[in-house]
PDB file of N, CA and C in Angstrom:
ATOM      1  N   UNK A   1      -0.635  -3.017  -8.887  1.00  0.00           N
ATOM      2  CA  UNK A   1      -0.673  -2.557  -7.513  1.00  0.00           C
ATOM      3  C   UNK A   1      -1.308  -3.631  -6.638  1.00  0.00           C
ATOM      4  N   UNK A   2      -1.074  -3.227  -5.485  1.00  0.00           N
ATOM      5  CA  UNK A   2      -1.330  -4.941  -4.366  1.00  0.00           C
ATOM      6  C   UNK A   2      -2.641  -4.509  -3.610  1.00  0.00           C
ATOM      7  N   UNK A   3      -3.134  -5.201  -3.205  1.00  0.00           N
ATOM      8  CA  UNK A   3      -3.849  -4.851  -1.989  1.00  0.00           C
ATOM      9  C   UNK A   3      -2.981  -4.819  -0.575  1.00  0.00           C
ATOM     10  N   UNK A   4      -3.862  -3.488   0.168  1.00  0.00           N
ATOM     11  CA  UNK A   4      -3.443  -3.745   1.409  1.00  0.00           C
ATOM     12  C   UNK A   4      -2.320  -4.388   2.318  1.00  0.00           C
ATOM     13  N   UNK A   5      -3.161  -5.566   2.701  1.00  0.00           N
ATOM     14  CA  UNK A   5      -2.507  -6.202   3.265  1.00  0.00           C
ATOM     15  C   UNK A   5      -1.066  -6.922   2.711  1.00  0.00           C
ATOM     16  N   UNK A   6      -1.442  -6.988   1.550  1.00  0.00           N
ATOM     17  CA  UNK A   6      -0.029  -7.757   0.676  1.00  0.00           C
ATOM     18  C   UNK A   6       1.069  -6.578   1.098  1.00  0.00           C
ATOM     19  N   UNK A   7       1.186  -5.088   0.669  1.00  0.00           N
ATOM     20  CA  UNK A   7       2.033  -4.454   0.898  1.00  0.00           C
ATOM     21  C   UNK A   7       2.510  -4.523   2.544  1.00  0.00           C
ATOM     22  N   UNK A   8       1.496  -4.226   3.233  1.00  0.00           N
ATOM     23  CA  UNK A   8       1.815  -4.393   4.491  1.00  0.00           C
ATOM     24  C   UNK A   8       2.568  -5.439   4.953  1.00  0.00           C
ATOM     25  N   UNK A   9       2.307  -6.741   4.225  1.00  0.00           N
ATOM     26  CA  UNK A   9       3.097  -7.911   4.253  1.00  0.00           C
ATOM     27  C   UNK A   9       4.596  -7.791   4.149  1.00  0.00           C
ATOM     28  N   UNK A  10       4.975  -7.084   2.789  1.00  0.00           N
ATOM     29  CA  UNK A  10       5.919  -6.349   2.226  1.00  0.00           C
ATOM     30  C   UNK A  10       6.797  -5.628   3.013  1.00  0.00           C
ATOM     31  N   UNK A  11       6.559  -4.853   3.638  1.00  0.00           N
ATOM     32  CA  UNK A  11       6.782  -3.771   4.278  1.00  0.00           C
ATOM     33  C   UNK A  11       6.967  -3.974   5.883  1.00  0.00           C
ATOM     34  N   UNK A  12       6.374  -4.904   6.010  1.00  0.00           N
ATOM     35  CA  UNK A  12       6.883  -5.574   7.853  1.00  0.00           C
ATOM     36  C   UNK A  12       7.521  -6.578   7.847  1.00  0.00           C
ATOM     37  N   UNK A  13       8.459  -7.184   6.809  1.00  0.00           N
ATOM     38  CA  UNK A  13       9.310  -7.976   6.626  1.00  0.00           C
ATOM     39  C   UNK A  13      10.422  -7.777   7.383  1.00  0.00           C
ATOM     40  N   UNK A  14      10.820  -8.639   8.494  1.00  0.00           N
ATOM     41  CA  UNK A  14      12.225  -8.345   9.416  1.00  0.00           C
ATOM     42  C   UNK A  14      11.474  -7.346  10.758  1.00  0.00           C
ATOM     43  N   UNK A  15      10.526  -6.920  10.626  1.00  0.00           N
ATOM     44  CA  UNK A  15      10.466  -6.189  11.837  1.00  0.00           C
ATOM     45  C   UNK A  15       9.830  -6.543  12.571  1.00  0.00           C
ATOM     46  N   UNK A  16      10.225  -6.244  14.065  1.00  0.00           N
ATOM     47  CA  UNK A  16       9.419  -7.121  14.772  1.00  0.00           C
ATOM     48  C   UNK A  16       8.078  -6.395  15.445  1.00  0.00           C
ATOM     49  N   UNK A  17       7.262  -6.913  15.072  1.00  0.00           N
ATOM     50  CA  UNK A  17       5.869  -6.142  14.931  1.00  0.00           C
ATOM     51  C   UNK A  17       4.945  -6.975  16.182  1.00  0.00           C
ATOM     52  N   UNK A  18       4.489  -6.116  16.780  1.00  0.00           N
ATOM     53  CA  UNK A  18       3.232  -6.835  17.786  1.00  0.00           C
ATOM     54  C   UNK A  18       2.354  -6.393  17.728  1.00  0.00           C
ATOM     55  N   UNK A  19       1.036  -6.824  17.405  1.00  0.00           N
ATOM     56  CA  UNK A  19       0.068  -6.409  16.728  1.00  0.00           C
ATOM     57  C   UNK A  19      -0.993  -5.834  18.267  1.00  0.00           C
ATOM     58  N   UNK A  20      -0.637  -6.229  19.401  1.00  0.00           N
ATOM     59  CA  UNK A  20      -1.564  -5.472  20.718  1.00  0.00           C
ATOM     60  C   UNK A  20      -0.717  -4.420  20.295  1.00  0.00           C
ATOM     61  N   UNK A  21       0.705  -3.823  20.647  1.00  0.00           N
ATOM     62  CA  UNK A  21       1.475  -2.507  20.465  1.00  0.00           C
ATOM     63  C   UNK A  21       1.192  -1.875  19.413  1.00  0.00           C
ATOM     64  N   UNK A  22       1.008  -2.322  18.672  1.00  0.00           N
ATOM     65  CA  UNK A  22       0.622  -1.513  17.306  1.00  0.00           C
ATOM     66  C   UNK A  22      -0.836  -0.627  17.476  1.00  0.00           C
ATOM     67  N   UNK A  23      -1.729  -2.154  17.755  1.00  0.00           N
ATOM     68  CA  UNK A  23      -2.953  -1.321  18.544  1.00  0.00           C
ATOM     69  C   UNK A  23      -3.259  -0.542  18.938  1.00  0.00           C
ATOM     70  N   UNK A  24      -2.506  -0.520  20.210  1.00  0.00           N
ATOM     71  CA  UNK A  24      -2.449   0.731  21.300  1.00  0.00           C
ATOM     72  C   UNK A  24      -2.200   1.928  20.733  1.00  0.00           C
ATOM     73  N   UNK A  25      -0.902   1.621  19.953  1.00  0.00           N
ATOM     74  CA  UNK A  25      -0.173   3.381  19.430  1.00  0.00           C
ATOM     75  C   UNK A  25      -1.451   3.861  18.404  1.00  0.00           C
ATOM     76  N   UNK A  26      -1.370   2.846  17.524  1.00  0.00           N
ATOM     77  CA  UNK A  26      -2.933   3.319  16.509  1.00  0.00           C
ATOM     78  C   UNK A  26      -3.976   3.676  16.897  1.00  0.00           C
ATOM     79  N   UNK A  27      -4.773   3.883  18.185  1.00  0.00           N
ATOM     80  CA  UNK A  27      -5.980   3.295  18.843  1.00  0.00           C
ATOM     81  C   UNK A  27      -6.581   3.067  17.997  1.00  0.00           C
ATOM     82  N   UNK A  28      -6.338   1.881  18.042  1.00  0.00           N
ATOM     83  CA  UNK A  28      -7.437   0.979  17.666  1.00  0.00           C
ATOM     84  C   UNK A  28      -8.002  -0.545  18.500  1.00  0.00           C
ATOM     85  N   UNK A  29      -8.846  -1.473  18.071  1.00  0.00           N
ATOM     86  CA  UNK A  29      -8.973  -2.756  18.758  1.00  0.00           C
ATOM     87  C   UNK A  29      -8.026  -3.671  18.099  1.00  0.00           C
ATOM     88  N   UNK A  30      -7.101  -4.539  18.717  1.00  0.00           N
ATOM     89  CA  UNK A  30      -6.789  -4.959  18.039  1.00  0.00           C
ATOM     90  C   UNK A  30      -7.146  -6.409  17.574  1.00  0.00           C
ATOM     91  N   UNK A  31      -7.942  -6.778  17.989  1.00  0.00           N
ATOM     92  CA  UNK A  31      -9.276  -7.547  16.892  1.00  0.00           C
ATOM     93  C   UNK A  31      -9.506  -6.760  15.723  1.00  0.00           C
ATOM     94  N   UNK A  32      -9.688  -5.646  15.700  1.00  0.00           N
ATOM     95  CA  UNK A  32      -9.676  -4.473  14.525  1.00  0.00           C
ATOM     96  C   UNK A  32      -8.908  -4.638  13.153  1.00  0.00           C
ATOM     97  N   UNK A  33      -7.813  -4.082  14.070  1.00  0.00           N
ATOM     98  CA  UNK A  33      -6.075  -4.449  13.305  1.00  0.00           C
ATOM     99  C   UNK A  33      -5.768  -5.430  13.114  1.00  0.00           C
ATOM    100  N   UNK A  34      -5.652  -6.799  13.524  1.00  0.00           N
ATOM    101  CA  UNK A  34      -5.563  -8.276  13.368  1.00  0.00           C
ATOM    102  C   UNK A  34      -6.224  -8.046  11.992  1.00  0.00           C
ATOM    103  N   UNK A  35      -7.193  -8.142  11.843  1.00  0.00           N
ATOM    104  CA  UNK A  35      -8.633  -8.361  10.444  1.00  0.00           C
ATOM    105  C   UNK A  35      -7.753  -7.688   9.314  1.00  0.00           C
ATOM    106  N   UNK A  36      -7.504  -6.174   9.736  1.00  0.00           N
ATOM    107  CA  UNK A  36      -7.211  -5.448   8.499  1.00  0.00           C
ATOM    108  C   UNK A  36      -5.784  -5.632   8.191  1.00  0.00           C
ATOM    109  N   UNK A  37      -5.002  -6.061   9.184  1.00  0.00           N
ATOM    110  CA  UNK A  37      -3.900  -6.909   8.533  1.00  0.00           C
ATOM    111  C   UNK A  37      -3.347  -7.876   7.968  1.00  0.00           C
ATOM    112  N   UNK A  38      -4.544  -8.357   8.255  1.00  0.00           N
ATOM    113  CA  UNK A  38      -5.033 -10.018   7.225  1.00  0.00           C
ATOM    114  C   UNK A  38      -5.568  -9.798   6.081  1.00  0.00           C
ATOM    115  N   UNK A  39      -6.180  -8.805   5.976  1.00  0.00           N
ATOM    116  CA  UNK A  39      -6.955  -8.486   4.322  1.00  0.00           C
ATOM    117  C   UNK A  39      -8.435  -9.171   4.719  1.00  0.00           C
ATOM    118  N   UNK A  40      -8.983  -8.939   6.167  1.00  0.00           N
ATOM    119  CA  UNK A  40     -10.530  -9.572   6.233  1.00  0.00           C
ATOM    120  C   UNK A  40     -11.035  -8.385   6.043  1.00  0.00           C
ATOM    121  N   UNK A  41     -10.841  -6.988   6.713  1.00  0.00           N
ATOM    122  CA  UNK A  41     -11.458  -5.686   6.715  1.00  0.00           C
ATOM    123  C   UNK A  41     -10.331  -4.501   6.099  1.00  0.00           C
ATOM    124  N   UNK A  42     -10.889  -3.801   5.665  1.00  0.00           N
ATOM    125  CA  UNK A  42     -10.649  -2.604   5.394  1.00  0.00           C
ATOM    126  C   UNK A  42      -9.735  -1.624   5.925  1.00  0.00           C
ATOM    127  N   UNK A  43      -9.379  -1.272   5.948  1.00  0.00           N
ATOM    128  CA  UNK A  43      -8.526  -0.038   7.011  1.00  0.00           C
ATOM    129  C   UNK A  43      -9.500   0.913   6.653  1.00  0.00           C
ATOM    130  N   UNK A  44      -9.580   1.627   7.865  1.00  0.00           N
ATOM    131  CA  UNK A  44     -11.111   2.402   8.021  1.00  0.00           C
ATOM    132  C   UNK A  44     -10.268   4.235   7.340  1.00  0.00           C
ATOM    133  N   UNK A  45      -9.430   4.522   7.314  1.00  0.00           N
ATOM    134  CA  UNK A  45      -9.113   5.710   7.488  1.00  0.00           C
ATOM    135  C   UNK A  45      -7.583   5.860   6.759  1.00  0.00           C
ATOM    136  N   UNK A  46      -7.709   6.953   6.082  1.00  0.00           N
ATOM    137  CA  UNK A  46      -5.982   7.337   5.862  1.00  0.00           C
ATOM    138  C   UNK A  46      -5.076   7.525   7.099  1.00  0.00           C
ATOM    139  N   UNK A  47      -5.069   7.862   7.481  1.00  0.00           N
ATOM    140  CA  UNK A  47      -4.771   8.173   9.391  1.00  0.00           C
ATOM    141  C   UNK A  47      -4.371   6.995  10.146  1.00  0.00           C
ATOM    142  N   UNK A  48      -5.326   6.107  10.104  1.00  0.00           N
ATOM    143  CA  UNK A  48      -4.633   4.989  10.414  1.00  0.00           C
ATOM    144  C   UNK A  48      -3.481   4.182   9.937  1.00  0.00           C
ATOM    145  N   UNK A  49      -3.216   4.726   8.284  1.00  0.00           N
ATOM    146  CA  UNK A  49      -3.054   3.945   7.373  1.00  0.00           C
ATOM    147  C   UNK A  49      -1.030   4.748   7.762  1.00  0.00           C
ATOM    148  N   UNK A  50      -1.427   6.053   8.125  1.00  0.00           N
ATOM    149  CA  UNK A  50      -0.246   6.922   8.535  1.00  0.00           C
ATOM    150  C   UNK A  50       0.557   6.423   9.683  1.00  0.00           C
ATOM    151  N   UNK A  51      -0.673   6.450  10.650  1.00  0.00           N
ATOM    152  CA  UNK A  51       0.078   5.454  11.916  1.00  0.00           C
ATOM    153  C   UNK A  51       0.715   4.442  11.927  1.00  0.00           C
ATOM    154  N   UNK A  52       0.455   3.629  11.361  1.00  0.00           N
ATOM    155  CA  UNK A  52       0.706   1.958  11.102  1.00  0.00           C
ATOM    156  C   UNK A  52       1.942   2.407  10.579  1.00  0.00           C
ATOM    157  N   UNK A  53       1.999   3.217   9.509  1.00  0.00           N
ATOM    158  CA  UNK A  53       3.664   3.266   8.827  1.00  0.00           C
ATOM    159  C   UNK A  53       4.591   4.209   9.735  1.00  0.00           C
ATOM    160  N   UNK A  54       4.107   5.022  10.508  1.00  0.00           N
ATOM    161  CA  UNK A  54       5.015   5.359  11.793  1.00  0.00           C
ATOM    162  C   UNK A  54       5.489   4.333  12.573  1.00  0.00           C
ATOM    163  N   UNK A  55       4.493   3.720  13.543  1.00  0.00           N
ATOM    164  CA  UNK A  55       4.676   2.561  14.161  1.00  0.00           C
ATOM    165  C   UNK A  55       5.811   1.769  13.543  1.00  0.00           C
ATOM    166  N   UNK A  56       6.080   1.069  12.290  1.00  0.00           N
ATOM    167  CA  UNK A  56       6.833   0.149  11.574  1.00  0.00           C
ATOM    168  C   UNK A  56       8.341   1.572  11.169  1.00  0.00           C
ATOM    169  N   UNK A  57       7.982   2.645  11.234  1.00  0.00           N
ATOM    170  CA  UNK A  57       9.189   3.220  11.302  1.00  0.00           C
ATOM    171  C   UNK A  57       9.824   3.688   9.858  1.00  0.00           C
ATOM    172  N   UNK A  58       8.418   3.339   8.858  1.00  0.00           N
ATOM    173  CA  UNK A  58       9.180   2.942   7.361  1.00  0.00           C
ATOM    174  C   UNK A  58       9.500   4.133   6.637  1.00  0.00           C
ATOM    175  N   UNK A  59      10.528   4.065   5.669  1.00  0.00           N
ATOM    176  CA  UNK A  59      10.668   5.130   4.934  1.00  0.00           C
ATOM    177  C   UNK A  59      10.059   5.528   3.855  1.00  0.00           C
ATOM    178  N   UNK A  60      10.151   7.064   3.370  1.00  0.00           N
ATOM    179  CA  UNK A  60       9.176   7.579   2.866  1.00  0.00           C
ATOM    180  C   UNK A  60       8.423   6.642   1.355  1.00  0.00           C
ATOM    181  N   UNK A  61       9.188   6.039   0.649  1.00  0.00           N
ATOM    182  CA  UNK A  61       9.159   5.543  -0.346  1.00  0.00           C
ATOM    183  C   UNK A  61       7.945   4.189  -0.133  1.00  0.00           C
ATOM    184  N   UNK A  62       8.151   3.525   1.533  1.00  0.00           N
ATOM    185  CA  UNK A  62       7.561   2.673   1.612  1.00  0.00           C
ATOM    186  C   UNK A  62       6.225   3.113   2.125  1.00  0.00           C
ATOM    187  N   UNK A  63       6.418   4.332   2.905  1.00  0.00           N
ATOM    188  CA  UNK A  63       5.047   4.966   3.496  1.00  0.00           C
ATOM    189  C   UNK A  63       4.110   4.957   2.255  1.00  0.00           C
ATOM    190  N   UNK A  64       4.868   5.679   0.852  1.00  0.00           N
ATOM    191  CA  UNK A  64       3.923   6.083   0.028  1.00  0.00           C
ATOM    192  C   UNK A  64       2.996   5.139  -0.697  1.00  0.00           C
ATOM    193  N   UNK A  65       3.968   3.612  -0.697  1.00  0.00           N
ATOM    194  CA  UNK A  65       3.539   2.396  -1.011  1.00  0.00           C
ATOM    195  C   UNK A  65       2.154   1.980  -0.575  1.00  0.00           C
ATOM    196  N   UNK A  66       2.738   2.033   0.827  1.00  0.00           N
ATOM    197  CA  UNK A  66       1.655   1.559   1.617  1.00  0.00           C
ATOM    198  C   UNK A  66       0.204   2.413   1.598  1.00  0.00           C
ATOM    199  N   UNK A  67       0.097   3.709   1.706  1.00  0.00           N
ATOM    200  CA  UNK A  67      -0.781   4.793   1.434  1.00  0.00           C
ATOM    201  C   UNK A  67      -1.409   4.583   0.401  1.00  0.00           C
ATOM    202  N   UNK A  68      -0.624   4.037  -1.032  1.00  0.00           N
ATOM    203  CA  UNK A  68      -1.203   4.053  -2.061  1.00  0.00           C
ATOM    204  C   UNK A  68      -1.817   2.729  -2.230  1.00  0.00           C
ATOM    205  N   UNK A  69      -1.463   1.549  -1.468  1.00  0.00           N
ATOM    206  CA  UNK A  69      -2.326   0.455  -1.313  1.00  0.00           C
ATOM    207  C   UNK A  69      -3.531   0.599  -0.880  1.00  0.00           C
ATOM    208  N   UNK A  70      -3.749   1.614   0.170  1.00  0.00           N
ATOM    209  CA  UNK A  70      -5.167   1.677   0.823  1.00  0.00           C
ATOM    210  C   UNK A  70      -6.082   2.277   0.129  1.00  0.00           C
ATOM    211  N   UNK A  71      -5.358   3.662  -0.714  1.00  0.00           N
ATOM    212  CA  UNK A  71      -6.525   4.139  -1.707  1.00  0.00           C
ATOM    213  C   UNK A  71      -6.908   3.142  -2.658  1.00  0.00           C
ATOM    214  N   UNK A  72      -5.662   2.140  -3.261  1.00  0.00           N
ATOM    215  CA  UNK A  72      -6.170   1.128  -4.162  1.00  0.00           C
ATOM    216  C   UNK A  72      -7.429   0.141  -4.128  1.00  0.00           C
ATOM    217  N   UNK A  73      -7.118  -0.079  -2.475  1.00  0.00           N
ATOM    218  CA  UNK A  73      -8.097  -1.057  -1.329  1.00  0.00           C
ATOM    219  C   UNK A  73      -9.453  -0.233  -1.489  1.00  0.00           C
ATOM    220  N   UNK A  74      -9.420   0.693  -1.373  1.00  0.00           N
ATOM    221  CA  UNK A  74     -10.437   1.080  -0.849  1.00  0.00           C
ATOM    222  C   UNK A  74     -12.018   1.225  -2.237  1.00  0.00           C
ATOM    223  N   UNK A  75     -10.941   1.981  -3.390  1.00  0.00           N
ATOM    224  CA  UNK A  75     -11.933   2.576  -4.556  1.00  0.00           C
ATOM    225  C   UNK A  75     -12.154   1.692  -5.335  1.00  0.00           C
ATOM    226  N   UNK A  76     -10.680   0.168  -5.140  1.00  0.00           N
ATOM    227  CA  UNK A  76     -10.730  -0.746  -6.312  1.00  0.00           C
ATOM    228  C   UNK A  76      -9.652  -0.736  -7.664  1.00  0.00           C
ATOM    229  N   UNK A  77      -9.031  -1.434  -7.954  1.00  0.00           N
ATOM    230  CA  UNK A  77      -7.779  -1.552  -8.734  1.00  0.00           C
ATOM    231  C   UNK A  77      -7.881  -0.522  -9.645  1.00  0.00           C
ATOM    232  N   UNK A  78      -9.019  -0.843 -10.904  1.00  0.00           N
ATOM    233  CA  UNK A  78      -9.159  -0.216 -12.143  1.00  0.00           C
ATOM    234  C   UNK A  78      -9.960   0.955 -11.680  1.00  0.00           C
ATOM    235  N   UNK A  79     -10.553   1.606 -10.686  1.00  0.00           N
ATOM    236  CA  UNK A  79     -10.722   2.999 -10.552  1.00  0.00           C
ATOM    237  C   UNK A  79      -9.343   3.934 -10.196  1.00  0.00           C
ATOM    238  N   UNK A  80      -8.218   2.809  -9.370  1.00  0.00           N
ATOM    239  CA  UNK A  80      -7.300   3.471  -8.977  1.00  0.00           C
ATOM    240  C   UNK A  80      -6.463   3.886  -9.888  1.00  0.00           C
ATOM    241  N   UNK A  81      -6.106   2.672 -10.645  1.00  0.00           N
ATOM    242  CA  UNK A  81      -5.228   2.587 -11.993  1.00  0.00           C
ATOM    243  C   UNK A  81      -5.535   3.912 -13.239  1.00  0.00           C
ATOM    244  N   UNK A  82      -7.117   4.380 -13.293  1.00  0.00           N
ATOM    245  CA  UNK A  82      -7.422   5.108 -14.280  1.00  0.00           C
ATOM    246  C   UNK A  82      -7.139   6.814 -13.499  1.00  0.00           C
ATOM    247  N   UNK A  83      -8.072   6.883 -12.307  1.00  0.00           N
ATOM    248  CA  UNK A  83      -7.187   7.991 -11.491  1.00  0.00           C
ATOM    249  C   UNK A  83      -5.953   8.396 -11.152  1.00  0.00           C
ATOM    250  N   UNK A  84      -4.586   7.170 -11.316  1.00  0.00           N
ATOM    251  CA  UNK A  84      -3.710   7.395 -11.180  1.00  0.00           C
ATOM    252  C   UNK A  84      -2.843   8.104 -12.819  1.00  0.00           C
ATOM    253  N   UNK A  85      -3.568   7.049 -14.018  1.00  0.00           N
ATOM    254  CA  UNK A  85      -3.091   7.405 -15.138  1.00  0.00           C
ATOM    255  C   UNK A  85      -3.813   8.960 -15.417  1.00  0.00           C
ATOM    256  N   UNK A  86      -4.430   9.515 -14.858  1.00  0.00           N
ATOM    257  CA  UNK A  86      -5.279  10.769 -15.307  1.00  0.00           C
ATOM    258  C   UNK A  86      -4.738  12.241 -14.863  1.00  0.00           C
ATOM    259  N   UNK A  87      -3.936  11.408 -13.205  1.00  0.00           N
ATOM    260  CA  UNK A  87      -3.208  12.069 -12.404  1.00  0.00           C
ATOM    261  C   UNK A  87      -1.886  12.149 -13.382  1.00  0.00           C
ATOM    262  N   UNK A  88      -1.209  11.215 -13.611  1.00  0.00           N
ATOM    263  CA  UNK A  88      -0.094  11.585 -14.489  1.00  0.00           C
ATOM    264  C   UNK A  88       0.240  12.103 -15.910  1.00  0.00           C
ATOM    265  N   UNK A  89      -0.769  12.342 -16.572  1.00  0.00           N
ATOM    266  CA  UNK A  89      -1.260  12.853 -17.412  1.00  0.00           C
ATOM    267  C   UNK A  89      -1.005  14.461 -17.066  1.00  0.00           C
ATOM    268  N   UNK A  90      -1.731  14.944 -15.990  1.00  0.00           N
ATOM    269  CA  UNK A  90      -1.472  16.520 -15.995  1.00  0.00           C
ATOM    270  C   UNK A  90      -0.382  16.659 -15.270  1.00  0.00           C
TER     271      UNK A  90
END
């Protein structure tokens, strides 16, 4: 699984993305968003993490991608990896 920003990388391929517009629709700063689309900060919130994949318009498969990058981001690969195998398990 990727971090963050790598998927996001992924996933805004071909589209044409402006990162003040994105801002705005997200509220957020986009000094904010710049960072966390670079992989300097965090994405603060699932919510945001929802917006951003509205904004880009993506489909569900890629939303879930992306969603599941941020929990990855957030808890850390091998906490995610063992929660995910524990999850599929039941």
């Amino acid at each position: 699984m990727k971090e963050f920003a790598e998927v996001y990388e992924e996933v805004s391929q071909g589209k044409s993305v402006r990162v003040y517009e994105m801002a705005d629709f997200c509220q957020i700063a986009p000094q904010s968003l710049y960072q966390i689309l670079n992989g300097k900060r965090k994405p603060t919130s699932r919510d945001l993490v929802l917006r951003i994949a509205e904004y880009l318009q993506l489909r569900p498969k890629e939303r879930e991608k992306l969603v599941n990058s941020y929990f990855m981001t957030i808890i850390g690969k091998d906490v995610y990896i063992r929660r995910k195998s524990v999850t599929n398990f039941f």
